[in-house]
C-alpha atoms as a PDB file:
ATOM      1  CA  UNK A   1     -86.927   7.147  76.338  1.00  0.00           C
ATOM      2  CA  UNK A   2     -87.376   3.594  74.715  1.00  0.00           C
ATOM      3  CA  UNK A   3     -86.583   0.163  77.302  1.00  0.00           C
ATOM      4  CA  UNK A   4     -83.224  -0.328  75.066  1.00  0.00           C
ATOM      5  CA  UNK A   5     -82.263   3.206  75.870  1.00  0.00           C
ATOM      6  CA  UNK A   6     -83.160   3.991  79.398  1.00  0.00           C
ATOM      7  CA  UNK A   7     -81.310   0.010  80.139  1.00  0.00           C
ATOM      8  CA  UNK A   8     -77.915   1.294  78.322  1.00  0.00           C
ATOM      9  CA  UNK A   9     -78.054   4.477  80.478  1.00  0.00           C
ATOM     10  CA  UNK A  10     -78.534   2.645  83.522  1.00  0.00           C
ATOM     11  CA  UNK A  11     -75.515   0.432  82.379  1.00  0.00           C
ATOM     12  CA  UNK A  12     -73.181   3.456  81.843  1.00  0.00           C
ATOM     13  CA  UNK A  13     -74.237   4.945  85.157  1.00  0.00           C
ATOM     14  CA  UNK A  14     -73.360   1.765  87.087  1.00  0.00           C
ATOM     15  CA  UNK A  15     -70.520   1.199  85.291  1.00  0.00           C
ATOM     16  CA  UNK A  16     -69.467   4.991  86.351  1.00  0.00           C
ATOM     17  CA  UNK A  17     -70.951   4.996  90.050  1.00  0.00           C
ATOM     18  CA  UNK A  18     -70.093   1.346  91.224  1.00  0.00           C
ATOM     19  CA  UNK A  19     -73.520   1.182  92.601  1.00  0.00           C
ATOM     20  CA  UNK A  20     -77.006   2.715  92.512  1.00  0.00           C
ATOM     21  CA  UNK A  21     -80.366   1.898  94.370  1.00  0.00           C
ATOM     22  CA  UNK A  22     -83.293   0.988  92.365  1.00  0.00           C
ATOM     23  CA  UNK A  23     -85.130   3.957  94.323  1.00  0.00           C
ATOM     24  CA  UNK A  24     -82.814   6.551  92.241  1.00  0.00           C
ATOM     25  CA  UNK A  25     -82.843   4.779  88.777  1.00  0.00           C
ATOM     26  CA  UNK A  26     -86.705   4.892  88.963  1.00  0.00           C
ATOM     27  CA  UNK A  27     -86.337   8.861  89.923  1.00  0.00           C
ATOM     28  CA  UNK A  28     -83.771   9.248  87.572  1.00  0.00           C
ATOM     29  CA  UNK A  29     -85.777   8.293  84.793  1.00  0.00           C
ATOM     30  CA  UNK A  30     -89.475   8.808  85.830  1.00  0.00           C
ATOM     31  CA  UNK A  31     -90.591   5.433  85.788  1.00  0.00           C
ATOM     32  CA  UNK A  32     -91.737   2.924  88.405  1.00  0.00           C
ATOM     33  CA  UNK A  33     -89.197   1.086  90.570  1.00  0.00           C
ATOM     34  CA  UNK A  34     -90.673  -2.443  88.876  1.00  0.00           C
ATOM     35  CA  UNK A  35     -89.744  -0.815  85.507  1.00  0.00           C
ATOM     36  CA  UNK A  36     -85.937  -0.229  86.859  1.00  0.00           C
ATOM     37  CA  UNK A  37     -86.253  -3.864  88.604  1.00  0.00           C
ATOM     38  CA  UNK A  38     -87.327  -5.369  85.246  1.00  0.00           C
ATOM     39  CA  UNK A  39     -84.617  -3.395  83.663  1.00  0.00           C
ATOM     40  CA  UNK A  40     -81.819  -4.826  85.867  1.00  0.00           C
ATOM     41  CA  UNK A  41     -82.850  -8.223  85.084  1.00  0.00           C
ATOM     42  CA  UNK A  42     -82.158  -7.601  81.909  1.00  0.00           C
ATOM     43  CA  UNK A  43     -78.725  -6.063  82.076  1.00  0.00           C
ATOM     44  CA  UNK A  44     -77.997  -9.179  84.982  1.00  0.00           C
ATOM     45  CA  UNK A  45     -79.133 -12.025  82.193  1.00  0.00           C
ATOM     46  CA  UNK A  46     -76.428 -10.391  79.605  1.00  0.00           C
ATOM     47  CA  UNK A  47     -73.458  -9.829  82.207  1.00  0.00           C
ATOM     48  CA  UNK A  48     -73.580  -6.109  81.851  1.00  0.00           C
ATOM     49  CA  UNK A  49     -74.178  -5.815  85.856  1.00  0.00           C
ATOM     50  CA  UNK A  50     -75.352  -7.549  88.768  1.00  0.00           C
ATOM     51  CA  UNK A  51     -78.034  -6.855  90.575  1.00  0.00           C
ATOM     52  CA  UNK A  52     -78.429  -6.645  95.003  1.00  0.00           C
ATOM     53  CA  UNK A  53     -80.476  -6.111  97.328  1.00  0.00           C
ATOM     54  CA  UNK A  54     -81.894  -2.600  96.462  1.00  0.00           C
ATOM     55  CA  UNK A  55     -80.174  -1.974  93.524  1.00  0.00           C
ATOM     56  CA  UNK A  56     -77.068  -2.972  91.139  1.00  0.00           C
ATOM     57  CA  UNK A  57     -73.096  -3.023  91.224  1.00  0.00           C
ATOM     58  CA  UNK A  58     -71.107  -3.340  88.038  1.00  0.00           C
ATOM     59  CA  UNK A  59     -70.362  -6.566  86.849  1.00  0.00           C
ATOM     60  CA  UNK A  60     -66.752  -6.687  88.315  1.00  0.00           C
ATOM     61  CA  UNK A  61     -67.560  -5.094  91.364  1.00  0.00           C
ATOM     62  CA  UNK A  62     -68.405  -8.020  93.330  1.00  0.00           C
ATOM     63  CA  UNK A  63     -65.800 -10.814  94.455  1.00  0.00           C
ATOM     64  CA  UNK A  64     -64.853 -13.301  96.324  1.00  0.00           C
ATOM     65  CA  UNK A  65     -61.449 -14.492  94.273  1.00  0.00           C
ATOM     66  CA  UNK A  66     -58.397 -13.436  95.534  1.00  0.00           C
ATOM     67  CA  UNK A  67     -55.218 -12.900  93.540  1.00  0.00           C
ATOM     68  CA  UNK A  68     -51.495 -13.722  94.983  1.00  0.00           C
ATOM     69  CA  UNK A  69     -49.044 -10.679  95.963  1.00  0.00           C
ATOM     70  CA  UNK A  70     -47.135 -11.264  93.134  1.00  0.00           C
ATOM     71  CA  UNK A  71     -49.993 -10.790  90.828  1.00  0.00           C
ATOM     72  CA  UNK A  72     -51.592  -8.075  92.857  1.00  0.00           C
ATOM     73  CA  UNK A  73     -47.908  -6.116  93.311  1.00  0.00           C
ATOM     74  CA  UNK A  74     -47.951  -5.472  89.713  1.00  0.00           C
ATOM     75  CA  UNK A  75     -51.517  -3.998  89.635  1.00  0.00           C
ATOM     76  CA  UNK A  76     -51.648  -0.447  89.347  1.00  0.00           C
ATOM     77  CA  UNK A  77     -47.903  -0.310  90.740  1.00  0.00           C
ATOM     78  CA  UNK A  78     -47.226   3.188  89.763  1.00  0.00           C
ATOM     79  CA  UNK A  79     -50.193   4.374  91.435  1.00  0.00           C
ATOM     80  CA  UNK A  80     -49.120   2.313  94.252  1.00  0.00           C
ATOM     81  CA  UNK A  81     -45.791   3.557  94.803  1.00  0.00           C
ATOM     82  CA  UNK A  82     -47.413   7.402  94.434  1.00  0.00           C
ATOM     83  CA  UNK A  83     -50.011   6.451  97.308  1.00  0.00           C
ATOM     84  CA  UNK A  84     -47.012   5.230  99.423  1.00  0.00           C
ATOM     85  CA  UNK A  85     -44.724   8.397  99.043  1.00  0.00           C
ATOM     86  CA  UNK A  86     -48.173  10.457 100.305  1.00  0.00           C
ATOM     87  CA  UNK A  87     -48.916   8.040 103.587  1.00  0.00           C
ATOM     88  CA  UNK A  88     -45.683   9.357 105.017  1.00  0.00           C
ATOM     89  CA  UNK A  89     -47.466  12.781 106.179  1.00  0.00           C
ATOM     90  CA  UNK A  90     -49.198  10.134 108.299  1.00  0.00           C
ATOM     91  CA  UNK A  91     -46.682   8.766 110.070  1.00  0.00           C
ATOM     92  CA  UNK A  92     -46.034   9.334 113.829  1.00  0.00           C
ATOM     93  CA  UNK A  93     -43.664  11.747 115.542  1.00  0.00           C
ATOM     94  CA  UNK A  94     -40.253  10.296 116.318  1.00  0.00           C
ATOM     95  CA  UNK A  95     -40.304   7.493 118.670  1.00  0.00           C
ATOM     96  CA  UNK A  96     -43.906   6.542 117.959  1.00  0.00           C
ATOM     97  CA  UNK A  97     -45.597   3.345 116.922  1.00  0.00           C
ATOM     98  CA  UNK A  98     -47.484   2.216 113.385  1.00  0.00           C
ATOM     99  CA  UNK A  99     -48.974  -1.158 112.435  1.00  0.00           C
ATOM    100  CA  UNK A 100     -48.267  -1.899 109.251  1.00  0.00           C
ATOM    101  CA  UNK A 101     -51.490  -4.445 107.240  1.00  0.00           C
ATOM    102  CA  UNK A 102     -49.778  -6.922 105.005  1.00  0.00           C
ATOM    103  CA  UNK A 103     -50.612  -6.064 101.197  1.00  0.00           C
ATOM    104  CA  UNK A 104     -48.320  -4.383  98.463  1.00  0.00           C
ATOM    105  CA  UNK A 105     -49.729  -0.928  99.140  1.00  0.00           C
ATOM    106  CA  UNK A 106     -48.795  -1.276 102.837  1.00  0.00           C
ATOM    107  CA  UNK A 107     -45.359  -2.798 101.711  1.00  0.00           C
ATOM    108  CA  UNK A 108     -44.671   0.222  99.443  1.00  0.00           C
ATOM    109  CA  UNK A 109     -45.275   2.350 102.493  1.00  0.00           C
ATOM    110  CA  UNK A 110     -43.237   0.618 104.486  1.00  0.00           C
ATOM    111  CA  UNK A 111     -40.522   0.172 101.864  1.00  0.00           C
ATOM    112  CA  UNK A 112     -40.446   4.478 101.572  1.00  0.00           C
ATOM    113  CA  UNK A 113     -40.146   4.929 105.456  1.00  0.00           C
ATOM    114  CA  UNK A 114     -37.274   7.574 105.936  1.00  0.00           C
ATOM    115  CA  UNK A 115     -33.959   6.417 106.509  1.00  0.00           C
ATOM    116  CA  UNK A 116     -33.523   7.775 109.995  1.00  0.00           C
ATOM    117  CA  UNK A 117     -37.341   7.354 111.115  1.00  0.00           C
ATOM    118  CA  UNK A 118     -37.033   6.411 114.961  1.00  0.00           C
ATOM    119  CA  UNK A 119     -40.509   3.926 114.629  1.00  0.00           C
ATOM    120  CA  UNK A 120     -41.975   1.200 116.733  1.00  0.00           C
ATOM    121  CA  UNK A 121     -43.559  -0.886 113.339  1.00  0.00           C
ATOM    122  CA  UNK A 122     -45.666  -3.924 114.106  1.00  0.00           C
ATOM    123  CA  UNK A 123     -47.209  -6.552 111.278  1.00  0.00           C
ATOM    124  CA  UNK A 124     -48.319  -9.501 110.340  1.00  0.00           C
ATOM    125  CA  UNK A 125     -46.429  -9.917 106.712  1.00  0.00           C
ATOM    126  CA  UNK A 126     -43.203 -11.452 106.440  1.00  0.00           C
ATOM    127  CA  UNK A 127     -42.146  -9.330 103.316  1.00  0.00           C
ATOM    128  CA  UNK A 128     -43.230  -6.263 105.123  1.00  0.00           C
ATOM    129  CA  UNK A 129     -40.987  -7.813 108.450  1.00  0.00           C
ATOM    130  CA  UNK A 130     -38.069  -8.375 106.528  1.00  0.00           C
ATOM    131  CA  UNK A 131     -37.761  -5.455 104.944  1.00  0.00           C
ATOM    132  CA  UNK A 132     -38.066  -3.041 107.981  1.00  0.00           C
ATOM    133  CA  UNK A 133     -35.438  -5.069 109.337  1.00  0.00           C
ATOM    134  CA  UNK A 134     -33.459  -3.179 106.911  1.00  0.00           C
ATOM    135  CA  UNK A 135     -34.367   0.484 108.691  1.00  0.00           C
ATOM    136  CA  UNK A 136     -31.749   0.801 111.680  1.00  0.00           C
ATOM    137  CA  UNK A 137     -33.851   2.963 113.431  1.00  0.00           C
ATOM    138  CA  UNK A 138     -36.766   1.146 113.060  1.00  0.00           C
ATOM    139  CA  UNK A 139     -37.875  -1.818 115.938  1.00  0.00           C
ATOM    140  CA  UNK A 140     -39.880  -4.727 114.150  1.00  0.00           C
ATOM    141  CA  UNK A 141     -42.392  -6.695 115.569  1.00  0.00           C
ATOM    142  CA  UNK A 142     -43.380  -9.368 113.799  1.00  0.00           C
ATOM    143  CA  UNK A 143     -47.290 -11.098 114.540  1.00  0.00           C
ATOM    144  CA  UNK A 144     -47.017 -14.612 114.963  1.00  0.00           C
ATOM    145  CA  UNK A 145     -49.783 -17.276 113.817  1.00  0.00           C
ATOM    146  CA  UNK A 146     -50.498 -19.370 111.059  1.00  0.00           C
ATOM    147  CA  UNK A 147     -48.555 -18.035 107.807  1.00  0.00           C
ATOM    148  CA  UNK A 148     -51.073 -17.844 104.213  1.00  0.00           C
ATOM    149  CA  UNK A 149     -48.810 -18.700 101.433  1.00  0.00           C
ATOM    150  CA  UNK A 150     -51.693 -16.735  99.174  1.00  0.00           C
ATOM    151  CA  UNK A 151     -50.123 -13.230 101.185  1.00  0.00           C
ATOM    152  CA  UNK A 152     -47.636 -14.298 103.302  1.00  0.00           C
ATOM    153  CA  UNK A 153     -49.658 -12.861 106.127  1.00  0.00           C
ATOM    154  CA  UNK A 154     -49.825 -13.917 110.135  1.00  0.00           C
ATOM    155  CA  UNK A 155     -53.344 -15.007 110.905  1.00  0.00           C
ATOM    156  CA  UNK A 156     -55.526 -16.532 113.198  1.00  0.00           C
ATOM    157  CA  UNK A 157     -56.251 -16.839 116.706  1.00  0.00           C
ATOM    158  CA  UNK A 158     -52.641 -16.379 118.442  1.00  0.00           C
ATOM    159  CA  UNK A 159     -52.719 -12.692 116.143  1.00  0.00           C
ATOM    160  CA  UNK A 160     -55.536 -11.838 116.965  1.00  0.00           C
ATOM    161  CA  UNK A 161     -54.411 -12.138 120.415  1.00  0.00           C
ATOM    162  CA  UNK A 162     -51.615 -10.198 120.225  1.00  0.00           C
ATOM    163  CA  UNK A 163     -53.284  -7.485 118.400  1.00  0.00           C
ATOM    164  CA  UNK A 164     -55.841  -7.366 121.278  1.00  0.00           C
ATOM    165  CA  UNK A 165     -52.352  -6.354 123.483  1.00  0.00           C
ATOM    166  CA  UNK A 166     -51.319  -3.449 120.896  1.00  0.00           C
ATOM    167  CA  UNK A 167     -51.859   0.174 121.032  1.00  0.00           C
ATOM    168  CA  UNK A 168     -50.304   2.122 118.097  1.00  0.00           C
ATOM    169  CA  UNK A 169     -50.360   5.535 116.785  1.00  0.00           C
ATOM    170  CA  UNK A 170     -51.268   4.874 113.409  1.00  0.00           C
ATOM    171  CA  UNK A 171     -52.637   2.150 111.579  1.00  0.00           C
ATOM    172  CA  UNK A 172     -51.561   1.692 107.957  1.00  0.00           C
ATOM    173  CA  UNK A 173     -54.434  -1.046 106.376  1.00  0.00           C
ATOM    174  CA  UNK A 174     -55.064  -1.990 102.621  1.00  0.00           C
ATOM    175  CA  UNK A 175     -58.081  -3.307 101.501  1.00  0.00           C
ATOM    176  CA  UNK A 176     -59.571  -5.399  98.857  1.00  0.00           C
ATOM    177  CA  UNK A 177     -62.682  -3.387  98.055  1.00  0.00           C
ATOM    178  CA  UNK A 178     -64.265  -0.268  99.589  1.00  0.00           C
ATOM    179  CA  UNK A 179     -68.072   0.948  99.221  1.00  0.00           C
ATOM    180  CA  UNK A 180     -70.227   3.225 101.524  1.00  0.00           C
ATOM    181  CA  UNK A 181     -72.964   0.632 102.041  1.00  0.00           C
ATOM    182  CA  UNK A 182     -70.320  -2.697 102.513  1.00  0.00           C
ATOM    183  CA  UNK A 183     -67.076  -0.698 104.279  1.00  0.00           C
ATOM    184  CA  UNK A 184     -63.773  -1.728 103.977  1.00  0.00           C
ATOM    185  CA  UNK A 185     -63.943  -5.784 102.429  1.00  0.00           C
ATOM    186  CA  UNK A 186     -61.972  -8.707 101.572  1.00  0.00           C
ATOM    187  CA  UNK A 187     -62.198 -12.320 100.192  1.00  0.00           C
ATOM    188  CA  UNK A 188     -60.758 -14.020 103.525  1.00  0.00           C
ATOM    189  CA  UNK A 189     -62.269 -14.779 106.706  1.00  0.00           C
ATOM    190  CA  UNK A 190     -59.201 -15.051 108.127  1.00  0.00           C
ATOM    191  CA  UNK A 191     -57.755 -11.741 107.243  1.00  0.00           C
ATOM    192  CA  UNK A 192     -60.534  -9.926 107.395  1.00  0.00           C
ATOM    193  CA  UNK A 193     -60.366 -10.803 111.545  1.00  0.00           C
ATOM    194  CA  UNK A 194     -56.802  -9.174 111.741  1.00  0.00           C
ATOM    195  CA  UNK A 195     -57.653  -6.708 110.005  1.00  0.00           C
ATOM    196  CA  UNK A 196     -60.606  -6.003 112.177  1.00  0.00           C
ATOM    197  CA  UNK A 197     -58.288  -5.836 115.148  1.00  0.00           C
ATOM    198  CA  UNK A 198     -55.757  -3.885 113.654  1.00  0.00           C
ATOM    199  CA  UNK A 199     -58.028  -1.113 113.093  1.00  0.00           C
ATOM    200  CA  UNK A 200     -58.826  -1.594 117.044  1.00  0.00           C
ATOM    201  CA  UNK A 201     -55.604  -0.984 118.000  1.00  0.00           C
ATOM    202  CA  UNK A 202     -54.837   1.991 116.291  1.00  0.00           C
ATOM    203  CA  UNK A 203     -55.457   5.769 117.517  1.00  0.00           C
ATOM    204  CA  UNK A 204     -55.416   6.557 113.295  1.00  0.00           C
ATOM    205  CA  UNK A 205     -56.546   4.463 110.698  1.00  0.00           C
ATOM    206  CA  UNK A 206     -54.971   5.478 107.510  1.00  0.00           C
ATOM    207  CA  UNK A 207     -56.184   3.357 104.564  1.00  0.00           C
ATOM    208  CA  UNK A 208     -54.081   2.592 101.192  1.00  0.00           C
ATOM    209  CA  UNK A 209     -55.838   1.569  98.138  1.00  0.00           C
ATOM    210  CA  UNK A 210     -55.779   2.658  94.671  1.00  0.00           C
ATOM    211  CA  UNK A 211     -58.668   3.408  93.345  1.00  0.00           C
ATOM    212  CA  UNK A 212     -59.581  -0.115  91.310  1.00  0.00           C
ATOM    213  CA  UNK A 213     -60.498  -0.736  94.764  1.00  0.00           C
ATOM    214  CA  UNK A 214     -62.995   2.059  95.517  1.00  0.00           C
ATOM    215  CA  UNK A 215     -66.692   0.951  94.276  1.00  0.00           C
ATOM    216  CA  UNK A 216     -66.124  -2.644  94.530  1.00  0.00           C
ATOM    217  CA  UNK A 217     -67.304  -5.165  97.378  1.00  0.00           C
ATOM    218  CA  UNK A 218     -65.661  -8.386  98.354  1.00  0.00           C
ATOM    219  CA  UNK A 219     -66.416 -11.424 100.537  1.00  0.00           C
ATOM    220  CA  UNK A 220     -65.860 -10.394 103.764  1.00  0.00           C
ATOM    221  CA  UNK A 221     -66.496  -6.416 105.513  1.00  0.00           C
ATOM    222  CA  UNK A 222     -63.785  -6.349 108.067  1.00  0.00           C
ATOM    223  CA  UNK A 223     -64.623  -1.944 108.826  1.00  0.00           C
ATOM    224  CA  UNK A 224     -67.190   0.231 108.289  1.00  0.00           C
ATOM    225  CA  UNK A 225     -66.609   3.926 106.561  1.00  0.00           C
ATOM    226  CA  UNK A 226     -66.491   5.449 109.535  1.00  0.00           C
ATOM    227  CA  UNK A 227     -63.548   3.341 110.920  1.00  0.00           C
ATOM    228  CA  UNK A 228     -61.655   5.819 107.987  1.00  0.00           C
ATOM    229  CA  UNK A 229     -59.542   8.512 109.474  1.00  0.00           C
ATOM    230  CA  UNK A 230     -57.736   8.909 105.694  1.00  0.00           C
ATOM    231  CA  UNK A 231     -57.856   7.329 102.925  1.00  0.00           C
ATOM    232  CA  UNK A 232     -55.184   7.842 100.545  1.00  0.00           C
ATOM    233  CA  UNK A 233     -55.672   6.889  96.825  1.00  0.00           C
ATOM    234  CA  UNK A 234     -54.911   8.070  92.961  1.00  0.00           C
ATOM    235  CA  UNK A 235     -56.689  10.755  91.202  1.00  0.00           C
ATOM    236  CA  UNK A 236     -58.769   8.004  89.593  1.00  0.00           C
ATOM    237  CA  UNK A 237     -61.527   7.729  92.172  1.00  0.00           C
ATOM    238  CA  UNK A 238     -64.567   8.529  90.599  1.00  0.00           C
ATOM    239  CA  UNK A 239     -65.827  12.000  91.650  1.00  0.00           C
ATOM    240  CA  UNK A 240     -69.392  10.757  93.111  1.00  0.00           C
ATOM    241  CA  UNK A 241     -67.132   8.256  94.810  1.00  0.00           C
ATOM    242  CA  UNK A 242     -64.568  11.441  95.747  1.00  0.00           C
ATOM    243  CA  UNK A 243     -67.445  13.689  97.094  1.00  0.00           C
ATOM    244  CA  UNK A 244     -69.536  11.281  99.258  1.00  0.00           C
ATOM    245  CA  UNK A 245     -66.517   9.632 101.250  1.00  0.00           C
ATOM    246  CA  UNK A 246     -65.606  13.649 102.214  1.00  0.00           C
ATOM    247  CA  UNK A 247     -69.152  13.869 102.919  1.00  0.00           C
ATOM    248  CA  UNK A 248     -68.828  11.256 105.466  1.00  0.00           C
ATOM    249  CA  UNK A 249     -65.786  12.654 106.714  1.00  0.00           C
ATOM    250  CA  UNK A 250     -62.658  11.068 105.680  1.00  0.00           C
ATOM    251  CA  UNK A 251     -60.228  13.114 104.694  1.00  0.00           C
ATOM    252  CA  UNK A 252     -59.243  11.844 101.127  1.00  0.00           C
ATOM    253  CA  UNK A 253     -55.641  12.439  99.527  1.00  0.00           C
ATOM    254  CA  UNK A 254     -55.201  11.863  96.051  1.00  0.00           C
ATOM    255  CA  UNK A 255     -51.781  10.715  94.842  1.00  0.00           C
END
């Protein structure tokens, strides 16, 4: 296999995998792991990927820009709205207690609680608050702090502190980006921190996220994999992506 060739397959496999280590390219292809390193440089100069420590991500799989809810509500809404209708299994028996993450997965989920759930919901979002007020059998808690008008979300140190209080049944968190090597990430300090503690509080962690999210890495880790109890996405995960979070044990539910 010529340079040219061997660099365009490694291209198409990122692009498909999210990430590989320079230790499997040079397997992969029977060459030296300088070869693959000199072959990444190449693919980083023309913007085709980007290269990390021990290996490569796609190009757009690595970010620390973060988009407003109303941009990000109209991402991948359908799959969105099919993830939501599937994190209701997950709910907790009448009576019982969920934290809800602010993001416009979470909000779907919240949005397509049942009617006559008897629920104890906690969050930091003020779209998420205001619409559970809307549930009569549903008690809100809303998590005071400093507001971001980027999300609309609680943060900072008097949330964190109240979220050190909590414990729920279930703990419904979104996420920016999601990788086995970087965990659960997102572009804001800030965020990240309550989402940190919200996972602490929780008996369950159920995490919503389509799957643009799955194979990307952003700014800030806020949980590791095997903070995962479920992890409910669309049926476009990528299969290597599919077969290595079971492997890790998280049950995954495709929408």
């Amino acid at each position: 296999m010529y340079a040219e060739e061997r660099q365009q397959a490694i291209a198409t496999l990122i692009g498909q995998r999210g990430r590989v280590s320079v230790a499997e390219l040079a397997d992969r292809y029977g060459v030296t792991t300088e070869t693959v390193r000199r072959d990444l440089a190449v693919l980083d100069r023309i913007g085709l990927i980007r290269r990390v420590h021990g290996g490569a991500v796609g190009s757009g799989a690595l970010t620390t820009i973060e988009l407003g809810t109303a941009e990000r509500d109209s991402t991948r809404a359908a799959e969105k709205d099919r993830i939501a209708e599937l994190a209701q299994r997950y709910l907790p028996n009448s009576g019982g207690s969920a934290l809800f993450d602010a993001g416009t997965t979470t909000a779907r989920v919240a949005a397509a609680l049942p009617v006559d759930l008897d629920l104890v919901a906690v969050t930091n979002s003020l779209p998420i608050a205001t619409r559970l007020t809307g549930f009569a059998g549903v008690r809100v808690h809303l998590l005071g702090g400093r507001v971001r008008g980027l999300t609309q979300a609680a943060v900072g140190a008097e949330t964190l502190r109240l979220l050190g209080e909590l414990r729920v049944d279930v703990a419904f968190v979104g996420t920016n980006a999601l990788t086995l090597r970087h965990g659960l990430s997102t572009p804001d300090l800030e965020e990240a921190a309550v989402k940190r503690a919200m996972i602490a509080a929780a008996d369950r962690v159920v995490v919503v996220a389509d799957a643009g999210k799955i194979g990307r890495e952003d700014f800030v880790r806020f949980g590791d994999i095997a903070d995962i109890d479920v992890l409910v996405t669309d049926t476009d995960i990528p299969a290597a992506a599919h077969a290595e979070l079971v492997t890790e044990g998280i049950e995954v539910v495709l929408a």
